[in-house]
PDB file of N, CA and C in Angstrom:
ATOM      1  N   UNK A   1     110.003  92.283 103.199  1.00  0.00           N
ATOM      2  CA  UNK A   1     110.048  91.771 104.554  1.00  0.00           C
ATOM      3  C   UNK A   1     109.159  92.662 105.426  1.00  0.00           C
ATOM      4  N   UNK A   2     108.184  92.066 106.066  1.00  0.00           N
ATOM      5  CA  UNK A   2     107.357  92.778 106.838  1.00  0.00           C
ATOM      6  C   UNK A   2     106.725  91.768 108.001  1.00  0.00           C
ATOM      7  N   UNK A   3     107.089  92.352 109.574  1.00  0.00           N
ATOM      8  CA  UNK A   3     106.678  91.641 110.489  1.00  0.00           C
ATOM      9  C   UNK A   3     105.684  92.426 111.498  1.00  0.00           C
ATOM     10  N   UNK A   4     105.159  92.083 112.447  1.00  0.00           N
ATOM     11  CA  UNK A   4     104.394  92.446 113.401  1.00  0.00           C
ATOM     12  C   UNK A   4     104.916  92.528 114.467  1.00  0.00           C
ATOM     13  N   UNK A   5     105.061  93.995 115.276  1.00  0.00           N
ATOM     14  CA  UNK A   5     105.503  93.691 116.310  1.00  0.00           C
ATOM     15  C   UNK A   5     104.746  93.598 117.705  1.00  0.00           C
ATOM     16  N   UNK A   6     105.354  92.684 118.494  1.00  0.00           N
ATOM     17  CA  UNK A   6     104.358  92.663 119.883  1.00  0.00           C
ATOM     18  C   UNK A   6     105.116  92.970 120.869  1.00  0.00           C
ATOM     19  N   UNK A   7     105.353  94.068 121.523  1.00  0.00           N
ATOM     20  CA  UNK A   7     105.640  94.735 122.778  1.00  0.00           C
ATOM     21  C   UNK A   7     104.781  95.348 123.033  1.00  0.00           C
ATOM     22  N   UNK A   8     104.869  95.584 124.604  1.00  0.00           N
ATOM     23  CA  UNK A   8     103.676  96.340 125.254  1.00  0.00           C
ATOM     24  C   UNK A   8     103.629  97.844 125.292  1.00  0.00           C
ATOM     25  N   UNK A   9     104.287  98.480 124.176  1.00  0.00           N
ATOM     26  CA  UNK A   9     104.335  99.476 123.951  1.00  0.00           C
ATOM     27  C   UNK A   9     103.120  99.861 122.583  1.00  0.00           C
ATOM     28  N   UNK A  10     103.534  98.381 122.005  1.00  0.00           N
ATOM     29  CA  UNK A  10     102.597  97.794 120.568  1.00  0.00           C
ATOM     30  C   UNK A  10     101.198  97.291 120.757  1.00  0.00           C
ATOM     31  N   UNK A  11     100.988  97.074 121.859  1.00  0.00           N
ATOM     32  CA  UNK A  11     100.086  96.563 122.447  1.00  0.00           C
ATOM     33  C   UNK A  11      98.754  97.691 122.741  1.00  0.00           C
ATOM     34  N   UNK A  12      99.738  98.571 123.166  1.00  0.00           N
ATOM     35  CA  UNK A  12      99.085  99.361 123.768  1.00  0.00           C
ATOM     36  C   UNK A  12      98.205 100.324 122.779  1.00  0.00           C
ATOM     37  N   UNK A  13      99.330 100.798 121.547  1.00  0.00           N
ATOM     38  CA  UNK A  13      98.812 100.959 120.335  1.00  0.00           C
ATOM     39  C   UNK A  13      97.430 100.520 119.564  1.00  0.00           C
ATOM     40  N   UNK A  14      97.770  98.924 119.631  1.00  0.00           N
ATOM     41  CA  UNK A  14      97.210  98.509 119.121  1.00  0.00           C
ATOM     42  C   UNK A  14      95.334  98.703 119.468  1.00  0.00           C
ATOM     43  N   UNK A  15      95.155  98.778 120.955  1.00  0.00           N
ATOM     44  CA  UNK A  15      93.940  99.299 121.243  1.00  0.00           C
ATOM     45  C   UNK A  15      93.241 100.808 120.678  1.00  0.00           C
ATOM     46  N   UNK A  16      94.396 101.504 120.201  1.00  0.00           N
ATOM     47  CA  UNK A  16      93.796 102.318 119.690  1.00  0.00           C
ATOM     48  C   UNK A  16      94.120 102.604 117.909  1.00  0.00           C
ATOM     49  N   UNK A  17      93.899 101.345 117.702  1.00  0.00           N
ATOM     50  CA  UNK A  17      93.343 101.372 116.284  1.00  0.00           C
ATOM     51  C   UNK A  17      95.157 101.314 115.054  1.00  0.00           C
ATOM     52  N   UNK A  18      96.130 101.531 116.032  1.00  0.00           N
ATOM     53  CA  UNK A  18      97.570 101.666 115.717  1.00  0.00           C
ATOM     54  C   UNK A  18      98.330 100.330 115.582  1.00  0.00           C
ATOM     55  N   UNK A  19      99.249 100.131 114.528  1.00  0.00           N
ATOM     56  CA  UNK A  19      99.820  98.483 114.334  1.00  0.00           C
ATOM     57  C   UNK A  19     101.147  98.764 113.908  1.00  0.00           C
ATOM     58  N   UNK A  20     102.286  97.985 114.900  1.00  0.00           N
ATOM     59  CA  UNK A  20     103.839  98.406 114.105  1.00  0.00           C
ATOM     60  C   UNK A  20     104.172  97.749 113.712  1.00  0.00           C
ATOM     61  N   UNK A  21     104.991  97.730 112.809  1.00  0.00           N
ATOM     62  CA  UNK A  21     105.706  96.708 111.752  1.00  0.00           C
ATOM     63  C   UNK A  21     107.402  97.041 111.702  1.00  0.00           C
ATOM     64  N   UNK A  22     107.958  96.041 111.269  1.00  0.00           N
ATOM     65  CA  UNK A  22     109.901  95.867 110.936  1.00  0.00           C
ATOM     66  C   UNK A  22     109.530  95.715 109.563  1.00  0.00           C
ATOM     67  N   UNK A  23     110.261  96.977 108.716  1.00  0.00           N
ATOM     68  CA  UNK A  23     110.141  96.091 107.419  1.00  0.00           C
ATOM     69  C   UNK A  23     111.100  97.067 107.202  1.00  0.00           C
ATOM     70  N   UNK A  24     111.388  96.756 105.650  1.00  0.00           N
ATOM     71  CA  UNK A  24     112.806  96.999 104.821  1.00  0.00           C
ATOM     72  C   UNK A  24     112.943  98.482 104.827  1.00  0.00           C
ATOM     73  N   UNK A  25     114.195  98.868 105.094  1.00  0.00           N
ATOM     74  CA  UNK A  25     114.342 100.677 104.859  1.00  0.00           C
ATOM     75  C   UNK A  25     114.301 101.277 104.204  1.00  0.00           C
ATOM     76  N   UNK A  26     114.544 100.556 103.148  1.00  0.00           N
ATOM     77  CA  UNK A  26     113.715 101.050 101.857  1.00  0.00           C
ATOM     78  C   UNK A  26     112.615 101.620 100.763  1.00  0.00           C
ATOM     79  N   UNK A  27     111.937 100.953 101.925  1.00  0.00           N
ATOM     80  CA  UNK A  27     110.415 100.949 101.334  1.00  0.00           C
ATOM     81  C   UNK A  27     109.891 102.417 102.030  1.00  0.00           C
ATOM     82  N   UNK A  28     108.821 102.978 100.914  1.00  0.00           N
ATOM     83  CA  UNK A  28     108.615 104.414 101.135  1.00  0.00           C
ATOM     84  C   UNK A  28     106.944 104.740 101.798  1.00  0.00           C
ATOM     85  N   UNK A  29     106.533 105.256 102.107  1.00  0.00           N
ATOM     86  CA  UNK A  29     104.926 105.265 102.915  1.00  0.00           C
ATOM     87  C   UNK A  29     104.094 104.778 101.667  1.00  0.00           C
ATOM     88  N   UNK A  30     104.383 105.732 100.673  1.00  0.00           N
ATOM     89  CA  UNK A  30     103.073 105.115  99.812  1.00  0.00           C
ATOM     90  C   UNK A  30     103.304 103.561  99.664  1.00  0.00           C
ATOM     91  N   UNK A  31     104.358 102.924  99.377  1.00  0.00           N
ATOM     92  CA  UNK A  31     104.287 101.487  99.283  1.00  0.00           C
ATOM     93  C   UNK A  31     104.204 100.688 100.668  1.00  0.00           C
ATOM     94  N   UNK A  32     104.388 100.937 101.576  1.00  0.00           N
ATOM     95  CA  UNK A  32     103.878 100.452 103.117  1.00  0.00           C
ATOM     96  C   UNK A  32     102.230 100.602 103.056  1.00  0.00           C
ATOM     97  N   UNK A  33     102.150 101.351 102.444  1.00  0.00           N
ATOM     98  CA  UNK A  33     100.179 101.618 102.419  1.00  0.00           C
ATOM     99  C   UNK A  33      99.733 100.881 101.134  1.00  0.00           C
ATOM    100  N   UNK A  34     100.193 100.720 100.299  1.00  0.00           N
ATOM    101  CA  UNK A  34      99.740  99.914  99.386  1.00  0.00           C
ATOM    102  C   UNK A  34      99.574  98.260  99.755  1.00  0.00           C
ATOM    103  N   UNK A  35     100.976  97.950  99.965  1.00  0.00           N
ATOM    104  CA  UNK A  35     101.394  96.702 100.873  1.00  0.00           C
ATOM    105  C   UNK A  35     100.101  96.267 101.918  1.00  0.00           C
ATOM    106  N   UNK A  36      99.858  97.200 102.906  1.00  0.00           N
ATOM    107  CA  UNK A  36      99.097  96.933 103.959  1.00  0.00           C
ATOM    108  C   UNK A  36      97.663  96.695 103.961  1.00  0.00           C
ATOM    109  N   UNK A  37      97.247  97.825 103.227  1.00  0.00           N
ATOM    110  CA  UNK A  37      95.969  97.619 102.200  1.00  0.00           C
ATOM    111  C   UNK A  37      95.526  96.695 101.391  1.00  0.00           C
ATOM    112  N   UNK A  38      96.421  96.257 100.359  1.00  0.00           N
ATOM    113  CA  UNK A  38      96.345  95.046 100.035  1.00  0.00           C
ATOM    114  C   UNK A  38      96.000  93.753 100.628  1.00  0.00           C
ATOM    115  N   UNK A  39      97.024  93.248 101.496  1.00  0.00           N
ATOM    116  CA  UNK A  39      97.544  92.354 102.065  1.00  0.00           C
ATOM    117  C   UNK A  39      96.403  92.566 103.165  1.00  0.00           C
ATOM    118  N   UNK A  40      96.115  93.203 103.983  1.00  0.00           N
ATOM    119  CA  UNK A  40      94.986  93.004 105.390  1.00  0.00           C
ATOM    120  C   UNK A  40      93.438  93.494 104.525  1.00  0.00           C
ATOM    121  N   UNK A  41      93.619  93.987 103.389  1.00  0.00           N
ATOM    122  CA  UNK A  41      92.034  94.836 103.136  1.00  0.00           C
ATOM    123  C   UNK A  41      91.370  95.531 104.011  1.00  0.00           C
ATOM    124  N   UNK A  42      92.084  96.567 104.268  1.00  0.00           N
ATOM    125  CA  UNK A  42      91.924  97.848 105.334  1.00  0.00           C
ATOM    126  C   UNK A  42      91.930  98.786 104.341  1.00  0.00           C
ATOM    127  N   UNK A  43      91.896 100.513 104.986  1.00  0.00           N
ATOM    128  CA  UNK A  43      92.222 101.620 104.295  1.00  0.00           C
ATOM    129  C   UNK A  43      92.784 101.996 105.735  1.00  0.00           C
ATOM    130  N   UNK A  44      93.971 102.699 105.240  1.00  0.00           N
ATOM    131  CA  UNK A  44      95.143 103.098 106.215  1.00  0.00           C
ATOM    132  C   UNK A  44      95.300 104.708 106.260  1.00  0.00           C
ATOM    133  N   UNK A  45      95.234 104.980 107.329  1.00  0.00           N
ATOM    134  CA  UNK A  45      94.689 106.633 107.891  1.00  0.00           C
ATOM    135  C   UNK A  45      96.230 107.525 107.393  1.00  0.00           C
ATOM    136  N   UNK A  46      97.297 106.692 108.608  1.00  0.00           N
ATOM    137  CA  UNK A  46      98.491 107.715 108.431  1.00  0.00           C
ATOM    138  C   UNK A  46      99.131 106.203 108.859  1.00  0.00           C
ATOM    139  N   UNK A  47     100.864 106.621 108.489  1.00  0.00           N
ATOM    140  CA  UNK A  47     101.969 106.108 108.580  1.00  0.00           C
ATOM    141  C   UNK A  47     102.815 106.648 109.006  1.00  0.00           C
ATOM    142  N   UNK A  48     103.270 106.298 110.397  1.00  0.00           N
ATOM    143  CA  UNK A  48     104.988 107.122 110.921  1.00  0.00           C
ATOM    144  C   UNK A  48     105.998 106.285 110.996  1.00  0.00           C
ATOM    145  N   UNK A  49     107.032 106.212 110.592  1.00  0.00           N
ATOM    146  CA  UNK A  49     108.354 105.436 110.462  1.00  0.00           C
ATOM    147  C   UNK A  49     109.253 106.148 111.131  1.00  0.00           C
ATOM    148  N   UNK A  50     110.444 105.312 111.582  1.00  0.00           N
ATOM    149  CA  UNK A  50     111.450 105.786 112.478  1.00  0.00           C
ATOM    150  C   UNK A  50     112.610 104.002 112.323  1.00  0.00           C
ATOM    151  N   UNK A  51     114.036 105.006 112.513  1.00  0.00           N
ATOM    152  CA  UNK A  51     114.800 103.665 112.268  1.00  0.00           C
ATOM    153  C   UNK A  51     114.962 103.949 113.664  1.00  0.00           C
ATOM    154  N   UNK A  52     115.089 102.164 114.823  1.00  0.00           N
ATOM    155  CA  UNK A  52     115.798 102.335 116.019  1.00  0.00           C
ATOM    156  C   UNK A  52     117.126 102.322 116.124  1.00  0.00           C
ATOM    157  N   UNK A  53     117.730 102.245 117.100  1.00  0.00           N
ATOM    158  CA  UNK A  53     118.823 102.902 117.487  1.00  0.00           C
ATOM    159  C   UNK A  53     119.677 101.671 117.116  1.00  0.00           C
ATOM    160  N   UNK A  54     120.905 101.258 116.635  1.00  0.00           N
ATOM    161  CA  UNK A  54     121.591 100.344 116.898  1.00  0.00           C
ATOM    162  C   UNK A  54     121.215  99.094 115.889  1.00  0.00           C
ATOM    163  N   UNK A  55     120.361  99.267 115.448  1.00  0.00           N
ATOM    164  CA  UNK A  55     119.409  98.379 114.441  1.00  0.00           C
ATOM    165  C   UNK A  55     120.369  98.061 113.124  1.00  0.00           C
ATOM    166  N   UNK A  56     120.028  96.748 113.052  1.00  0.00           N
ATOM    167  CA  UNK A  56     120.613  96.577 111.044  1.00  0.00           C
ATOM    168  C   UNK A  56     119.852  97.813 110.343  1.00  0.00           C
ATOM    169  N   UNK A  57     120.982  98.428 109.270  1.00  0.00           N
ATOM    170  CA  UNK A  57     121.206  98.693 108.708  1.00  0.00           C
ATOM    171  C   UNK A  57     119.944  98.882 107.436  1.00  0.00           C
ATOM    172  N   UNK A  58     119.461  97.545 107.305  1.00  0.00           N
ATOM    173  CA  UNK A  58     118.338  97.164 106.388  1.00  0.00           C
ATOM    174  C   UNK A  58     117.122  97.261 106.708  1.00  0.00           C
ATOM    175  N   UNK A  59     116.742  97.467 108.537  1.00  0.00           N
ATOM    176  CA  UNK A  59     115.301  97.940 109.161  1.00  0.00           C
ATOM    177  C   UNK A  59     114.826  99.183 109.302  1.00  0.00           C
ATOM    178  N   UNK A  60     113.441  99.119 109.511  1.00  0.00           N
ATOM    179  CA  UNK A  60     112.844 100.164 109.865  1.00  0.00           C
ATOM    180  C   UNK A  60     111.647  99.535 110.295  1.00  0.00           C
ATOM    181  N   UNK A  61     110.836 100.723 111.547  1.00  0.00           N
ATOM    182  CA  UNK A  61     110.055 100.332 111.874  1.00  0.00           C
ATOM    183  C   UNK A  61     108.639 101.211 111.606  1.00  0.00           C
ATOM    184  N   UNK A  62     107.328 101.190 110.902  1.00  0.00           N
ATOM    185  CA  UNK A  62     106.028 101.562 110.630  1.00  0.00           C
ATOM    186  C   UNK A  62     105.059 101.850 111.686  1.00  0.00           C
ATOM    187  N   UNK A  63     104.614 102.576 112.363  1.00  0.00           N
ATOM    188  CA  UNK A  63     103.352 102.573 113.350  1.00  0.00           C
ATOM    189  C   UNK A  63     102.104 103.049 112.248  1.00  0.00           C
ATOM    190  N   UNK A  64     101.198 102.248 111.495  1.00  0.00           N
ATOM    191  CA  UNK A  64     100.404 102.345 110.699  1.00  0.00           C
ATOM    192  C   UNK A  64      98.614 102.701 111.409  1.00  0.00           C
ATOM    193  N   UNK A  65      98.254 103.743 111.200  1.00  0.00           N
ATOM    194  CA  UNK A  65      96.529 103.665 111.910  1.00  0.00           C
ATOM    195  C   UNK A  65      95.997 103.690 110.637  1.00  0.00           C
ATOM    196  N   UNK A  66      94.817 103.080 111.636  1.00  0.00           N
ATOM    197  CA  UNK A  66      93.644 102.882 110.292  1.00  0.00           C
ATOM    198  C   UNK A  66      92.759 103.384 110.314  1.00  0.00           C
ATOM    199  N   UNK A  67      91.814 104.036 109.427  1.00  0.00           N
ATOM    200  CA  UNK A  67      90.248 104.326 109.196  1.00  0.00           C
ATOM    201  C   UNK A  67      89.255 104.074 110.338  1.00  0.00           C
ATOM    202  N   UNK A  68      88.403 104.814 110.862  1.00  0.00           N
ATOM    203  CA  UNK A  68      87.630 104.259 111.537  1.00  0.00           C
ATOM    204  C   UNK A  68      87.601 103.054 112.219  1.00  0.00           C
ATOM    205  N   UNK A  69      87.008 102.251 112.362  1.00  0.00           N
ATOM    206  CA  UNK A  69      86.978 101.181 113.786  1.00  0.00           C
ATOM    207  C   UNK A  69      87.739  99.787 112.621  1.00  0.00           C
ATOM    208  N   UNK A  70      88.166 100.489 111.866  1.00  0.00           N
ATOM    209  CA  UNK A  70      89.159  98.438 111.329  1.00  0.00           C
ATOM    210  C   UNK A  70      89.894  98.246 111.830  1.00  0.00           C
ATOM    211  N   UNK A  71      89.982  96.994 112.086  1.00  0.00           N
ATOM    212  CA  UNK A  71      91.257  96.382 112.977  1.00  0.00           C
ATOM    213  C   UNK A  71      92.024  95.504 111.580  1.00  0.00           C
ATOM    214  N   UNK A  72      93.010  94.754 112.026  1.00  0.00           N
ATOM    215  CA  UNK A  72      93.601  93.933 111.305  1.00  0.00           C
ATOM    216  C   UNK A  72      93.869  92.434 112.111  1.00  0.00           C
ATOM    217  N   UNK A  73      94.029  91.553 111.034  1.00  0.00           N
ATOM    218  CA  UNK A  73      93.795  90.492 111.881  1.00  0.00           C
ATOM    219  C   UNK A  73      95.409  89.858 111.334  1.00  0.00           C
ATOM    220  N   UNK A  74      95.737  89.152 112.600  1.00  0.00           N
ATOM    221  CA  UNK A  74      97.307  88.562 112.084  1.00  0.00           C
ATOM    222  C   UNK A  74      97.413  87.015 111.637  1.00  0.00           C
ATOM    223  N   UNK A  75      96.142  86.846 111.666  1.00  0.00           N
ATOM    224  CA  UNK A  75      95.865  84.983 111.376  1.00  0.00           C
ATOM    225  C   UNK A  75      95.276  84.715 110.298  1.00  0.00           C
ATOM    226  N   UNK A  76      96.022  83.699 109.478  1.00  0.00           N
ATOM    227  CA  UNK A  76      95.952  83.674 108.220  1.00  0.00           C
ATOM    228  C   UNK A  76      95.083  82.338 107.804  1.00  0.00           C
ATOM    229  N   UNK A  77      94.156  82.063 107.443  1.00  0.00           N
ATOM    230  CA  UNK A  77      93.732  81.035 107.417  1.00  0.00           C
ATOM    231  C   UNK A  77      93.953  80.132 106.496  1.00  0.00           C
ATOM    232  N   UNK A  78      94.200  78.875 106.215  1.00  0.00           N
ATOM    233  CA  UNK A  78      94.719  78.141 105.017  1.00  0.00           C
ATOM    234  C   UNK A  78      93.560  77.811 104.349  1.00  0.00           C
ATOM    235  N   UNK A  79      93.043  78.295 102.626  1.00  0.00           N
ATOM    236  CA  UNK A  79      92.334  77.642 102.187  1.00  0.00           C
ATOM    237  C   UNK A  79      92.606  76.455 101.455  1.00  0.00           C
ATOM    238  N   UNK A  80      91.248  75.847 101.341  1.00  0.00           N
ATOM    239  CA  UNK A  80      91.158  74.100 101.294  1.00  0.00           C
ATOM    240  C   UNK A  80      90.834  74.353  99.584  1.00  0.00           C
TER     241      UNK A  80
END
């Protein structure tokens, strides 16, 4: 389970090259970077995680930066 988050806290991030994610608490940095890498075809700088306050049990949240000037894109296009 892995989502994107958009608050203007995320937002703000996001201009500087930074992207947060909700995903399972389980999951450990190297596999959040594998995952992300994969899945967007980026190379991923650093990873900080933190559970919020009050949150299920089963979340956590990722602030992932990337390499030099890559961005990631959240739109998936359907091929034909």
């Amino acid at each position: 389970m892995i989502r994107p988050i958009l608050t203007e806290k995320s937002l703000r991030l996001m201009e500087e090259g930074q992207y947060t994610f909700d995903l399972n608490r389980e999951w450990t940095k190297p596999q959040i970077k594998f995952f992300v890498e994969d899945l967007f075809n980026v190379k991923v700088s650093t990873i900080r995680t933190y559970r919020l306050p009050r949150q299920l049990k089963t979340q956590k949240r990722a602030i992932i930066q990337l390499q030099g000037d890559q961005t990631l894109d959240y739109t998936f296009a359907e091929s034909e």
